[in-house]
PDB file of N, CA and C in Angstrom:
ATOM      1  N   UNK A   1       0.856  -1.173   0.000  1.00  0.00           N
ATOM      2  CA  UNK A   1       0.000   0.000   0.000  1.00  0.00           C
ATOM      3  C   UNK A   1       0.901   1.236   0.000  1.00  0.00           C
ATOM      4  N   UNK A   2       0.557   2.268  -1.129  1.00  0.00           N
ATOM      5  CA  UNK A   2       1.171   3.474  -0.721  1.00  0.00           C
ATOM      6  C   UNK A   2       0.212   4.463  -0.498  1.00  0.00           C
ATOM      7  N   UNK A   3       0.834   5.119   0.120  1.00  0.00           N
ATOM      8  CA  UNK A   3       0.019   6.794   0.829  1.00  0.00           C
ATOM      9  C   UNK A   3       0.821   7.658   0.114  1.00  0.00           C
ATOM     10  N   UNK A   4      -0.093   8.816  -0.431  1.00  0.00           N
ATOM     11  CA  UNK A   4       0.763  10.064  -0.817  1.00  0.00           C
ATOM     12  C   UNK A   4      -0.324  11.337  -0.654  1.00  0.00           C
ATOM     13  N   UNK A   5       0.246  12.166  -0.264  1.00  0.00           N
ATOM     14  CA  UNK A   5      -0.543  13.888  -0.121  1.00  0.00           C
ATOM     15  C   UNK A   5      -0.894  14.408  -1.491  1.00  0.00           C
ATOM     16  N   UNK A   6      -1.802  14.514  -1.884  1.00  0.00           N
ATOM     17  CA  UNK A   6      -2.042  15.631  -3.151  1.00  0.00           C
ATOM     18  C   UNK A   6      -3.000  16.354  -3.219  1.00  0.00           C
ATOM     19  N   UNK A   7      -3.252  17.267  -3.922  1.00  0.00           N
ATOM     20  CA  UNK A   7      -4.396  18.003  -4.208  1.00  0.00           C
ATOM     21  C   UNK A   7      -5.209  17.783  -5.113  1.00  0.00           C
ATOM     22  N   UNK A   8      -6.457  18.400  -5.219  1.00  0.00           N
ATOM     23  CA  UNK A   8      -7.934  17.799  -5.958  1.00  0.00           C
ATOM     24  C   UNK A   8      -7.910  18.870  -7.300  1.00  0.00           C
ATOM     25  N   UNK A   9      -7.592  18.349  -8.608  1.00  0.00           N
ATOM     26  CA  UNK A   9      -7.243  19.479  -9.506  1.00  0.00           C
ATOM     27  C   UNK A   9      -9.014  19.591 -10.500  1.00  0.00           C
ATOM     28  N   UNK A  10      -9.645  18.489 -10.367  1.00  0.00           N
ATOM     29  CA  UNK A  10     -10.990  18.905 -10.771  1.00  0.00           C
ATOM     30  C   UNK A  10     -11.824  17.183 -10.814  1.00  0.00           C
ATOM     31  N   UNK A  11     -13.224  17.187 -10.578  1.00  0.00           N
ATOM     32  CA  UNK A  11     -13.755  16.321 -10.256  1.00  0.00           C
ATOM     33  C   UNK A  11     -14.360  15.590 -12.051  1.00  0.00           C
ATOM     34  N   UNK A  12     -13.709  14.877 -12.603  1.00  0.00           N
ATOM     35  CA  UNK A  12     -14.445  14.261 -14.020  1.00  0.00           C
ATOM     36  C   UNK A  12     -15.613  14.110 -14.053  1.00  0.00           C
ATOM     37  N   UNK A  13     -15.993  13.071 -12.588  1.00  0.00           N
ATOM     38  CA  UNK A  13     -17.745  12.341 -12.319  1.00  0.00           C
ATOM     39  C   UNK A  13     -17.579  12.114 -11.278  1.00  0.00           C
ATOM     40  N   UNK A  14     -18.734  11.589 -10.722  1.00  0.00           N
ATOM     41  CA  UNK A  14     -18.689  10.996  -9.534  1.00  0.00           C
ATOM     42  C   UNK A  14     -17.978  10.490  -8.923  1.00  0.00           C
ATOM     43  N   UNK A  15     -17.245   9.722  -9.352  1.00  0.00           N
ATOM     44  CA  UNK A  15     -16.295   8.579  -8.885  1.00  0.00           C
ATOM     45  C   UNK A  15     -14.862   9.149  -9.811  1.00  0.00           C
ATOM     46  N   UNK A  16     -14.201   9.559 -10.017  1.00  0.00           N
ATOM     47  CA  UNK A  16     -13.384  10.014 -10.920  1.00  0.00           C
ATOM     48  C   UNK A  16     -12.282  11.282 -10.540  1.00  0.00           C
ATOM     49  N   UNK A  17     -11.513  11.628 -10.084  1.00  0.00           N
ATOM     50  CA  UNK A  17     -10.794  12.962  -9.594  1.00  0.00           C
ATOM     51  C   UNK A  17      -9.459  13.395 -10.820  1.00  0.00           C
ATOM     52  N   UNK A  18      -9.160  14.158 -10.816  1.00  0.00           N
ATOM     53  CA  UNK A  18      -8.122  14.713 -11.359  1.00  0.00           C
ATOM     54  C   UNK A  18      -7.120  14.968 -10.228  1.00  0.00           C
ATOM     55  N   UNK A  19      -6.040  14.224  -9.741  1.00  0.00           N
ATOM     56  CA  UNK A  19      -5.151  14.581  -8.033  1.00  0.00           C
ATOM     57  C   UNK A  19      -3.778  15.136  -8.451  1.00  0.00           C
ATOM     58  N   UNK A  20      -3.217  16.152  -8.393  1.00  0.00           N
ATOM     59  CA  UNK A  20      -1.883  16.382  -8.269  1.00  0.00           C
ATOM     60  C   UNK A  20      -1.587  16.198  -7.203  1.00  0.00           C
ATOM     61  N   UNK A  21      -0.383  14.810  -7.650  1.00  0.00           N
ATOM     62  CA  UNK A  21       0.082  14.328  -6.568  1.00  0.00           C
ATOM     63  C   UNK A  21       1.376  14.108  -6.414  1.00  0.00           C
ATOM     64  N   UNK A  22       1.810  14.543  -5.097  1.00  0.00           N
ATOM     65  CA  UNK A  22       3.519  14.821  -4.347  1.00  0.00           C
ATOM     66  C   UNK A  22       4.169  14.016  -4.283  1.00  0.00           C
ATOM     67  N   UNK A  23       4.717  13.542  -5.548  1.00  0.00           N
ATOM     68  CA  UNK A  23       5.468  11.859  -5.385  1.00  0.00           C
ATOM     69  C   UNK A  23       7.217  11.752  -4.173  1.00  0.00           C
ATOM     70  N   UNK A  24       7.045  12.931  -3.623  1.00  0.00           N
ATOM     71  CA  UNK A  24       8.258  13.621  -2.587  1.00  0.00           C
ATOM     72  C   UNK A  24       9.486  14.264  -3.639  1.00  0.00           C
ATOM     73  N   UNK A  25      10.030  14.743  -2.936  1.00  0.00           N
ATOM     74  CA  UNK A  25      11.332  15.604  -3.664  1.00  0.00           C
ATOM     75  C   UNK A  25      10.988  16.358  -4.567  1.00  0.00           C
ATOM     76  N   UNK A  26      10.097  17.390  -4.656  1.00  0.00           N
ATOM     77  CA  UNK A  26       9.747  18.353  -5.370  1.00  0.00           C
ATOM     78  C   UNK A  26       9.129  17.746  -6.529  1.00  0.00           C
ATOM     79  N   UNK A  27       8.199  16.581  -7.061  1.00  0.00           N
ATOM     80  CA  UNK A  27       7.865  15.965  -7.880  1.00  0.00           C
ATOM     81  C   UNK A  27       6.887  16.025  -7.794  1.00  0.00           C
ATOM     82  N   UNK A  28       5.610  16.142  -8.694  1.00  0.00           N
ATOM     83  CA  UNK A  28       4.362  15.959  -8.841  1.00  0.00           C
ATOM     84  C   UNK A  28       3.955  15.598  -9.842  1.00  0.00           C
ATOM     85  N   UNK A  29       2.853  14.987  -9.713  1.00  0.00           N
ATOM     86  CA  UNK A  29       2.148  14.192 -10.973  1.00  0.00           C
ATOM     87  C   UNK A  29       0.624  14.577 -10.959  1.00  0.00           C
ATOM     88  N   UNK A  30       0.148  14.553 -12.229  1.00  0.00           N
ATOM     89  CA  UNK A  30      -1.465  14.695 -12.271  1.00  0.00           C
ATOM     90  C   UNK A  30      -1.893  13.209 -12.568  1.00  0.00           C
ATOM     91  N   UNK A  31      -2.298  12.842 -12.409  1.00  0.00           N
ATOM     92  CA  UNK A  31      -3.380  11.428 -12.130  1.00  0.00           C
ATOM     93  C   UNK A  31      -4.533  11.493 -12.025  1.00  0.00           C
ATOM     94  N   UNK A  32      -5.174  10.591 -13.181  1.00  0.00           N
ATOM     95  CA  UNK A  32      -7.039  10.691 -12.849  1.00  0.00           C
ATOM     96  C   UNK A  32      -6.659   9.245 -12.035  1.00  0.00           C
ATOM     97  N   UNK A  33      -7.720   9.552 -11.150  1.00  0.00           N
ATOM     98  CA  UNK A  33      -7.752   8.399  -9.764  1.00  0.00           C
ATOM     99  C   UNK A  33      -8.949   8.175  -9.652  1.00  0.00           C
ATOM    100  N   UNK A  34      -9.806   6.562  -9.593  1.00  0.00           N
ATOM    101  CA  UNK A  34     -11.232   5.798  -9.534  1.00  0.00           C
ATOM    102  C   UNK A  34     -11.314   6.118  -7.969  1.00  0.00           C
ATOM    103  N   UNK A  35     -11.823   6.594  -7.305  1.00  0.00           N
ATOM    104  CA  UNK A  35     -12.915   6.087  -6.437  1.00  0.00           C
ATOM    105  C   UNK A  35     -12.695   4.732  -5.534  1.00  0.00           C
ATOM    106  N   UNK A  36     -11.978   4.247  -4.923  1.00  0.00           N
ATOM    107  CA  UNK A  36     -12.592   2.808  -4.862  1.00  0.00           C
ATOM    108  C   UNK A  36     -13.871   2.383  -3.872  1.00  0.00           C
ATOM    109  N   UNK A  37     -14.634   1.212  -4.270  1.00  0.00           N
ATOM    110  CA  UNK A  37     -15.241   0.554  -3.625  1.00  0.00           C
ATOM    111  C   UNK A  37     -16.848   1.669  -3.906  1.00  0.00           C
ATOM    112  N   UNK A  38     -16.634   2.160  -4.764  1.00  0.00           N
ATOM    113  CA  UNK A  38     -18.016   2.742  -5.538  1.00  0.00           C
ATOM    114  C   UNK A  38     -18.209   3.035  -7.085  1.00  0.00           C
ATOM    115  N   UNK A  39     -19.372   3.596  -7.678  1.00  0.00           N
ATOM    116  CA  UNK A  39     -19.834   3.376  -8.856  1.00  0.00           C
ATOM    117  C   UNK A  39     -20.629   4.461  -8.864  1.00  0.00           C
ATOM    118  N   UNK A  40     -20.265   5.662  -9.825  1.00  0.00           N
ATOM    119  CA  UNK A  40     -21.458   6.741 -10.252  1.00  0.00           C
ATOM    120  C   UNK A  40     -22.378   6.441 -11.282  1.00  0.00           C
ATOM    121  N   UNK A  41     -23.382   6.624 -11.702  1.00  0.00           N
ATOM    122  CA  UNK A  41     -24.065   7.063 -13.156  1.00  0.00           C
ATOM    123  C   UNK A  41     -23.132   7.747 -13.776  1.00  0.00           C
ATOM    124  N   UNK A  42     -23.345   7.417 -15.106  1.00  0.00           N
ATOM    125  CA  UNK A  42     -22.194   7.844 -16.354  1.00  0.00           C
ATOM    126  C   UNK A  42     -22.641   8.887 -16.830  1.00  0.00           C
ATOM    127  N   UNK A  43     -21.450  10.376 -16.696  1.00  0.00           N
ATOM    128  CA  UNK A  43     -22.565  11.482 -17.385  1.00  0.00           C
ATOM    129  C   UNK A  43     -22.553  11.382 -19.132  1.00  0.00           C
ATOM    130  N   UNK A  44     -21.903  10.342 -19.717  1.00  0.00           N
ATOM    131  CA  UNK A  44     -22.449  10.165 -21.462  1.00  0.00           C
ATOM    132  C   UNK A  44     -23.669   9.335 -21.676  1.00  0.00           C
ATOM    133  N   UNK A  45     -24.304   8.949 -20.597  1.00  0.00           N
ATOM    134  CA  UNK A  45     -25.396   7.985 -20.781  1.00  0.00           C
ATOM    135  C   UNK A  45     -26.184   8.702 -21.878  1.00  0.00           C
ATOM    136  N   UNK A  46     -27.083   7.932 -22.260  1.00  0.00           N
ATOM    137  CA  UNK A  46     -28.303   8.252 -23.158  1.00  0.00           C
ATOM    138  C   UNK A  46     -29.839   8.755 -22.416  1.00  0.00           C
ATOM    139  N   UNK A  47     -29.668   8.311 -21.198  1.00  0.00           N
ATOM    140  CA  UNK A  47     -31.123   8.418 -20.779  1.00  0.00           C
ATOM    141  C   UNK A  47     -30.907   9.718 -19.496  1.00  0.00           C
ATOM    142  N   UNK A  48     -31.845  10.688 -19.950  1.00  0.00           N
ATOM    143  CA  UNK A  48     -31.589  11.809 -18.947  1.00  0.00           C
ATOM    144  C   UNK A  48     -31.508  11.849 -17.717  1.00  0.00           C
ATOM    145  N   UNK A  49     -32.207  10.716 -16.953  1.00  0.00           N
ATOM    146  CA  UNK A  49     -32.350  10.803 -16.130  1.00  0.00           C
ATOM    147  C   UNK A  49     -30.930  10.239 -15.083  1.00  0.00           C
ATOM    148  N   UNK A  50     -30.068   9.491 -16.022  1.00  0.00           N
ATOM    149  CA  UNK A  50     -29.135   9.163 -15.101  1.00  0.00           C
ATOM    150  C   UNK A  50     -27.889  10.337 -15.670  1.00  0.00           C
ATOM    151  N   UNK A  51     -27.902  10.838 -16.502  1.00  0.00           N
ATOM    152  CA  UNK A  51     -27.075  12.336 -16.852  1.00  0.00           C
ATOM    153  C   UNK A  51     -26.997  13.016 -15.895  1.00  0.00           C
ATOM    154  N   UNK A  52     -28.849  13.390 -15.294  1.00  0.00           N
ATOM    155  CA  UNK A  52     -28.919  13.895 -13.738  1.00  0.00           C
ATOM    156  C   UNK A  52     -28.230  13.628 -12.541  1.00  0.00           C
ATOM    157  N   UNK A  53     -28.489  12.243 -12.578  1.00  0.00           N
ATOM    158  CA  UNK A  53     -27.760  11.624 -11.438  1.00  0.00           C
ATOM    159  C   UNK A  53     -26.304  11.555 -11.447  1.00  0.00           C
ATOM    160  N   UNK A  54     -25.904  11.489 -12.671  1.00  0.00           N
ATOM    161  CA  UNK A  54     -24.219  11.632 -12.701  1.00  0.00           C
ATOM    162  C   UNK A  54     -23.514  12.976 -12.514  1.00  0.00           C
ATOM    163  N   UNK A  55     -24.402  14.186 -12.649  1.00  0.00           N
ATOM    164  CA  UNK A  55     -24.392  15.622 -12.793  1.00  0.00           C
ATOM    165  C   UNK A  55     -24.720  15.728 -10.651  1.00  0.00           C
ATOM    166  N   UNK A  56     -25.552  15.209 -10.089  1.00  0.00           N
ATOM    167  CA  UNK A  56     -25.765  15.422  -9.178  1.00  0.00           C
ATOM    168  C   UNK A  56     -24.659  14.994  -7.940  1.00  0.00           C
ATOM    169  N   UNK A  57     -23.798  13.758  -8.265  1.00  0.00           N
ATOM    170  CA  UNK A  57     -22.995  13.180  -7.897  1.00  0.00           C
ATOM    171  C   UNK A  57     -21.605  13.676  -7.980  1.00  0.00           C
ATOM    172  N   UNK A  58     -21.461  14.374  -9.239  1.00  0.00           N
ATOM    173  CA  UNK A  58     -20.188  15.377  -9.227  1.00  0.00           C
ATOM    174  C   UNK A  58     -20.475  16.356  -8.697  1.00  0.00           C
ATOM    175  N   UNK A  59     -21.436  17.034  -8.363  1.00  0.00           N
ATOM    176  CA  UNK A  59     -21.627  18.248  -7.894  1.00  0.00           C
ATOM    177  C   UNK A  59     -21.459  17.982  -6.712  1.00  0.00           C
ATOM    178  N   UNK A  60     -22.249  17.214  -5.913  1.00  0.00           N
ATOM    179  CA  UNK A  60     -22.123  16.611  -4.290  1.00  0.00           C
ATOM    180  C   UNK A  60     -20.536  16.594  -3.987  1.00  0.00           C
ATOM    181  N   UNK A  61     -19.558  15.632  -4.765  1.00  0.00           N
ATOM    182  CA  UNK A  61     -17.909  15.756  -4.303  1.00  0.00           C
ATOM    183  C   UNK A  61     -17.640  16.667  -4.490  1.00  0.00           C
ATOM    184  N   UNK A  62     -17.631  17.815  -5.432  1.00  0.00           N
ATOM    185  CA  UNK A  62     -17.244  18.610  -5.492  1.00  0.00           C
ATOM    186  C   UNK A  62     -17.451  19.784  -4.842  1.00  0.00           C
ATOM    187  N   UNK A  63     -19.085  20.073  -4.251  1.00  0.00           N
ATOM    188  CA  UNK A  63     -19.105  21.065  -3.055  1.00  0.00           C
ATOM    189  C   UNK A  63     -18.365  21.145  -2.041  1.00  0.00           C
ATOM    190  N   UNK A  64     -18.502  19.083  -1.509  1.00  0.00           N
ATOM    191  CA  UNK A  64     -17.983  18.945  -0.280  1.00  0.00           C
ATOM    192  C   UNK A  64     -16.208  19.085  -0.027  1.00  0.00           C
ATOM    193  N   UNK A  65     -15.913  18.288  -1.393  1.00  0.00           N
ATOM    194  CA  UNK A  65     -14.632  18.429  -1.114  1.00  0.00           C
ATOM    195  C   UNK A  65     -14.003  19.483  -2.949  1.00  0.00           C
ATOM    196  N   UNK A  66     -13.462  20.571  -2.776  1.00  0.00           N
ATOM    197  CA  UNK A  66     -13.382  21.630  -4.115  1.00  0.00           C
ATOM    198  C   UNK A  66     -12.379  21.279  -4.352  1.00  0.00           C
ATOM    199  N   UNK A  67     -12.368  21.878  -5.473  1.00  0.00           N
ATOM    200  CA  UNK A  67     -10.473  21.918  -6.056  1.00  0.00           C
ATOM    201  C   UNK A  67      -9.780  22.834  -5.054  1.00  0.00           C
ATOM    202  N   UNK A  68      -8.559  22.004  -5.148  1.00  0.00           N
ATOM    203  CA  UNK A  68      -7.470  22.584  -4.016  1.00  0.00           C
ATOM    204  C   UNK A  68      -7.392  21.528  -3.037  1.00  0.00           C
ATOM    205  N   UNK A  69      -8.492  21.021  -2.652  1.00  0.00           N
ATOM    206  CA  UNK A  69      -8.113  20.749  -1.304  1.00  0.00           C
ATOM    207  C   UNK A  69      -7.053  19.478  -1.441  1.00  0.00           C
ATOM    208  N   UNK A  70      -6.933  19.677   0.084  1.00  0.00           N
ATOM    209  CA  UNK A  70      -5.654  18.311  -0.307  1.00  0.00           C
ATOM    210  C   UNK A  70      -6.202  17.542   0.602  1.00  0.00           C
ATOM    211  N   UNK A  71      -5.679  15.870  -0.182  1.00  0.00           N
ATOM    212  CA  UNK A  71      -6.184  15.159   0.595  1.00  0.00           C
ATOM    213  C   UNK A  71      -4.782  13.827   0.511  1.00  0.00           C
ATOM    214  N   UNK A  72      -5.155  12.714   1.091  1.00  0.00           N
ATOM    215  CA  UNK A  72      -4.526  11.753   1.284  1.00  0.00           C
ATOM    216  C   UNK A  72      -5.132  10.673   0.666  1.00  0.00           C
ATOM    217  N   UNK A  73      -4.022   9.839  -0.398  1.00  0.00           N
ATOM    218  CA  UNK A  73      -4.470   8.768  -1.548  1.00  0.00           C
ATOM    219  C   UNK A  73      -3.970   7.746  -1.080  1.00  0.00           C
ATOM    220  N   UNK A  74      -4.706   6.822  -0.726  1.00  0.00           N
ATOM    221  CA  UNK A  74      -4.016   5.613  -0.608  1.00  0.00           C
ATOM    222  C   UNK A  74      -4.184   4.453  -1.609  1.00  0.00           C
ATOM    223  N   UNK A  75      -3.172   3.741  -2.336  1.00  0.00           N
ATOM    224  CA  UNK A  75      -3.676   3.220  -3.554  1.00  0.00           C
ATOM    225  C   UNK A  75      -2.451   1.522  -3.208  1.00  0.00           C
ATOM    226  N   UNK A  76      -2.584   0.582  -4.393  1.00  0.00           N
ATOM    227  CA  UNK A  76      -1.530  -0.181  -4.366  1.00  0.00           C
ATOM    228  C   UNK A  76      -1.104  -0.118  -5.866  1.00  0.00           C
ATOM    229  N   UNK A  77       0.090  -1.010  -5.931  1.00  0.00           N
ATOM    230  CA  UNK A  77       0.746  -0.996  -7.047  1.00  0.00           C
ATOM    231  C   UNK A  77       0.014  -1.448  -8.541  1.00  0.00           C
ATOM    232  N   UNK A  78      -0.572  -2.142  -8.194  1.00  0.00           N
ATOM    233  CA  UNK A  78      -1.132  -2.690  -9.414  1.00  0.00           C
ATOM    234  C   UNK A  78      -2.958  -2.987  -9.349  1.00  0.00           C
ATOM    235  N   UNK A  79      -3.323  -1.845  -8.527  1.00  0.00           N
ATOM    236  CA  UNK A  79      -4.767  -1.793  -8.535  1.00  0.00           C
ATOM    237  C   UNK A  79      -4.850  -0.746  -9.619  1.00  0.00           C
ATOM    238  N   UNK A  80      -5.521  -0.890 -10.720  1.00  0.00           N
ATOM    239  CA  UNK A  80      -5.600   0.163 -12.423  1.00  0.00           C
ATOM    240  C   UNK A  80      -6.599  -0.630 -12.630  1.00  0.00           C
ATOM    241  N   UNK A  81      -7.845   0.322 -13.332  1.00  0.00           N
ATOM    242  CA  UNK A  81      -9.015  -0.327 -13.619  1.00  0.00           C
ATOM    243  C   UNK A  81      -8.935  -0.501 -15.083  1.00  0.00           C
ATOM    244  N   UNK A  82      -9.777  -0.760 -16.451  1.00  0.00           N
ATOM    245  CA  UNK A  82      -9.392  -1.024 -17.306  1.00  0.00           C
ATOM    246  C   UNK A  82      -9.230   0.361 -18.286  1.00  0.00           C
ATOM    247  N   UNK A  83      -9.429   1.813 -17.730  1.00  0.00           N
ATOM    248  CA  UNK A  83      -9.638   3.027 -18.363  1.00  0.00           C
ATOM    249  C   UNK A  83      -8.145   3.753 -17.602  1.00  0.00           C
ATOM    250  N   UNK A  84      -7.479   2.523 -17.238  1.00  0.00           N
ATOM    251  CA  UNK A  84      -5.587   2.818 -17.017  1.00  0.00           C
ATOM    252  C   UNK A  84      -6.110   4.019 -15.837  1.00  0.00           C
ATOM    253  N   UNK A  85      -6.756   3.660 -14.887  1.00  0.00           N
ATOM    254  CA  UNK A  85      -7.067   4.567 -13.861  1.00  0.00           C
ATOM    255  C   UNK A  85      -6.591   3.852 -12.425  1.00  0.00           C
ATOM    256  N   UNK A  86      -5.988   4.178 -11.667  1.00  0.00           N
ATOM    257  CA  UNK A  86      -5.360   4.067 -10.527  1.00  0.00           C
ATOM    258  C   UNK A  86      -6.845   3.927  -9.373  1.00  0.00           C
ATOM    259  N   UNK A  87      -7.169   2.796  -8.712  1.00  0.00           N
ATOM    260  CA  UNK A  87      -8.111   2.777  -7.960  1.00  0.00           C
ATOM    261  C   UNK A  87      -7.883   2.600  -6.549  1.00  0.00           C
ATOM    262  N   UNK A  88      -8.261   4.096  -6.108  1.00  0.00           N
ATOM    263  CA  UNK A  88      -7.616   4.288  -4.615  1.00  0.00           C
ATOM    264  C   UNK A  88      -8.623   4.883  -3.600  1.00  0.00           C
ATOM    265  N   UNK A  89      -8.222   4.457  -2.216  1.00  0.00           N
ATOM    266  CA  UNK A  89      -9.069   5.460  -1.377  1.00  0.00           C
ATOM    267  C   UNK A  89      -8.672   6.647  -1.045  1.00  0.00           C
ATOM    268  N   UNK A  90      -9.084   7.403  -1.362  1.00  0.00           N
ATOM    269  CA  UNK A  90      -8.865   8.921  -1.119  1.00  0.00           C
ATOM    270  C   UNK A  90      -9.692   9.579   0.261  1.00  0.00           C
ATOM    271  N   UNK A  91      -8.877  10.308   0.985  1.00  0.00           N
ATOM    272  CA  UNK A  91      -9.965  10.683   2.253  1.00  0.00           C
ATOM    273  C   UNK A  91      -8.951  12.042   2.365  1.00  0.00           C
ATOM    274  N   UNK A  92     -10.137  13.622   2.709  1.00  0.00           N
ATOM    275  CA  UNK A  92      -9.860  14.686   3.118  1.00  0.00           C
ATOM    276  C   UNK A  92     -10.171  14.428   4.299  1.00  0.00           C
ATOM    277  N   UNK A  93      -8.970  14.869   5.299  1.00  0.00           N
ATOM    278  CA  UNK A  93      -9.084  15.017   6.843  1.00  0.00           C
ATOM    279  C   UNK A  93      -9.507  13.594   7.205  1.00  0.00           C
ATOM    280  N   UNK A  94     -10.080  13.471   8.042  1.00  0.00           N
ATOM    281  CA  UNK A  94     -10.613  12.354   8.589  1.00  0.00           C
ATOM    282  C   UNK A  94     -11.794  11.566   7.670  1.00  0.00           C
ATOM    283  N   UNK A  95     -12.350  12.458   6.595  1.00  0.00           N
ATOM    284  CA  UNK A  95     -13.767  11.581   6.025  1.00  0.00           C
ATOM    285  C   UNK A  95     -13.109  11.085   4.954  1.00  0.00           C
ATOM    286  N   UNK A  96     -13.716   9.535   4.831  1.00  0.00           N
ATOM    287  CA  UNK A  96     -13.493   8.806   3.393  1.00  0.00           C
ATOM    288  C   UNK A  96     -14.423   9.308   1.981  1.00  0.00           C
ATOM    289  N   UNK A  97     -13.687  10.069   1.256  1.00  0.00           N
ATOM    290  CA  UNK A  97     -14.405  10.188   0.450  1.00  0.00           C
ATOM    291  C   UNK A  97     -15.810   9.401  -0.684  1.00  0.00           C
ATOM    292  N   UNK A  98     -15.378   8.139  -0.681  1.00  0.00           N
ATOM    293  CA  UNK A  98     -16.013   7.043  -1.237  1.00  0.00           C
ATOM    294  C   UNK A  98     -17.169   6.791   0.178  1.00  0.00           C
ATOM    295  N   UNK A  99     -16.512   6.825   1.400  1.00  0.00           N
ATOM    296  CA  UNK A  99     -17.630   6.844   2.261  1.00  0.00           C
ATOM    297  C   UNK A  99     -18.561   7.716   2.344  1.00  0.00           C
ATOM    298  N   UNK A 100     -18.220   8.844   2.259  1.00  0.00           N
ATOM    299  CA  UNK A 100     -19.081  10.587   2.101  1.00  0.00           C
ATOM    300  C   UNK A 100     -20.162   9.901   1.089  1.00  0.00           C
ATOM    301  N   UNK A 101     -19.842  10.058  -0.118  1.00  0.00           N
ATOM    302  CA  UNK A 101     -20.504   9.725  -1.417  1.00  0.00           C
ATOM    303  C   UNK A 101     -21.812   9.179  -1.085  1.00  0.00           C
ATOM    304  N   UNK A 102     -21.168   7.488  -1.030  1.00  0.00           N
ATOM    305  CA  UNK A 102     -22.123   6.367  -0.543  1.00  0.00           C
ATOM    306  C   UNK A 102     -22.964   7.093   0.816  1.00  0.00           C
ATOM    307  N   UNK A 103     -22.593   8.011   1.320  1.00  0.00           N
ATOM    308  CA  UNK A 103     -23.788   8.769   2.908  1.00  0.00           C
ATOM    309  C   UNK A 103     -24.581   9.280   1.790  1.00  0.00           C
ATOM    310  N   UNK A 104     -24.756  10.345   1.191  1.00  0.00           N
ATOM    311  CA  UNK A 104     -25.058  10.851   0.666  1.00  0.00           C
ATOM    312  C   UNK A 104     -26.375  10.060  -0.297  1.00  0.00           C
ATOM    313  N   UNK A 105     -25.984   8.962  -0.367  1.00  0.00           N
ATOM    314  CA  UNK A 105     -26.863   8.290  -1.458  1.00  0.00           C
ATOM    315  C   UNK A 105     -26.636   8.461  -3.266  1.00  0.00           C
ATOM    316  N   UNK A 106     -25.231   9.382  -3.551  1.00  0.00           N
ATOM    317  CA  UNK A 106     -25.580   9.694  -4.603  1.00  0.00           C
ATOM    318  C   UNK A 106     -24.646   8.576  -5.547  1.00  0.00           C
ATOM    319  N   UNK A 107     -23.812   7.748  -4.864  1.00  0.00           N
ATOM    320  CA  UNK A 107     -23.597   6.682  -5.571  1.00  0.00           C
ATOM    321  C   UNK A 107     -23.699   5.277  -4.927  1.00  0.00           C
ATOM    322  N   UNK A 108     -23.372   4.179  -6.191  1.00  0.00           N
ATOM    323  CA  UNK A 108     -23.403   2.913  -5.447  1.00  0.00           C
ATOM    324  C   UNK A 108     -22.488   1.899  -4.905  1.00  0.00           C
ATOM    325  N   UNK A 109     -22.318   1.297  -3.620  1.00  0.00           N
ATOM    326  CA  UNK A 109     -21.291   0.262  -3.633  1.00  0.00           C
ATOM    327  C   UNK A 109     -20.945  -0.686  -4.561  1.00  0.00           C
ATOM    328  N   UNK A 110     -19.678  -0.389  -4.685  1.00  0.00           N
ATOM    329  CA  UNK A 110     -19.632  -2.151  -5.594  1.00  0.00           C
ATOM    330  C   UNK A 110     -19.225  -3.322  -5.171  1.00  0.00           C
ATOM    331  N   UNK A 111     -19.780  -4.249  -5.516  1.00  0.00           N
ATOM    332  CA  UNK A 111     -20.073  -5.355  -4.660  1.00  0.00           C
ATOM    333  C   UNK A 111     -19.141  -6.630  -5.128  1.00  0.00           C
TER     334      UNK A 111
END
């Protein structure tokens, strides 16, 4: 497992972040990073109603937690989903972000 500090450079979807992240020694990287252990509505769907829900779900992370903030990624080496996305838990301060979400109701566990 690694841990690293970065900041939230913009929210894609629900489940989805943009993180500049502090790989130490003056190094940073931008990384889109999954969510783990949840699932948004897709905002390219076809049917409006889950556009909504995928629109409602980025908006929710993104009030709670904005660009800038920094948070703490914890990921492993070879957890990458098949869209070459790094699938990690991410938590600002003390709240799990994937946990926030799932409070919220606006996404789903995956099982």
């Amino acid at each position: 497992m690694y841990t690293y500090t970065a900041k939230i450079v913009r929210w894609v979807d629900g489940d989805t972040l943009v993180l500049d992240i502090d790989l130490g020694f003056h190094v940073f990287r931008q990384e889109r990073i999954r969510l783990a252990r949840i699932n948004a509505p897709e905002l390219n769907s076809k049917i409006p109603f889950q556009v909504r829900k995928a629109k409602h779900a980025r908006a929710t992370g993104s009030k709670a937690f904005p660009k800038g903030s920094v948070v703490t990624v914890h990921t492993a080496k070879n957890k990458i989903d098949m869209y070459a996305r790094y699938i990690a838990e991410v938590e600002c301060g003390e709240i799990n972000i994937s946990d926030y979400l799932l409070a919220q109701g606006c996404v789903k566990e995956l099982k």
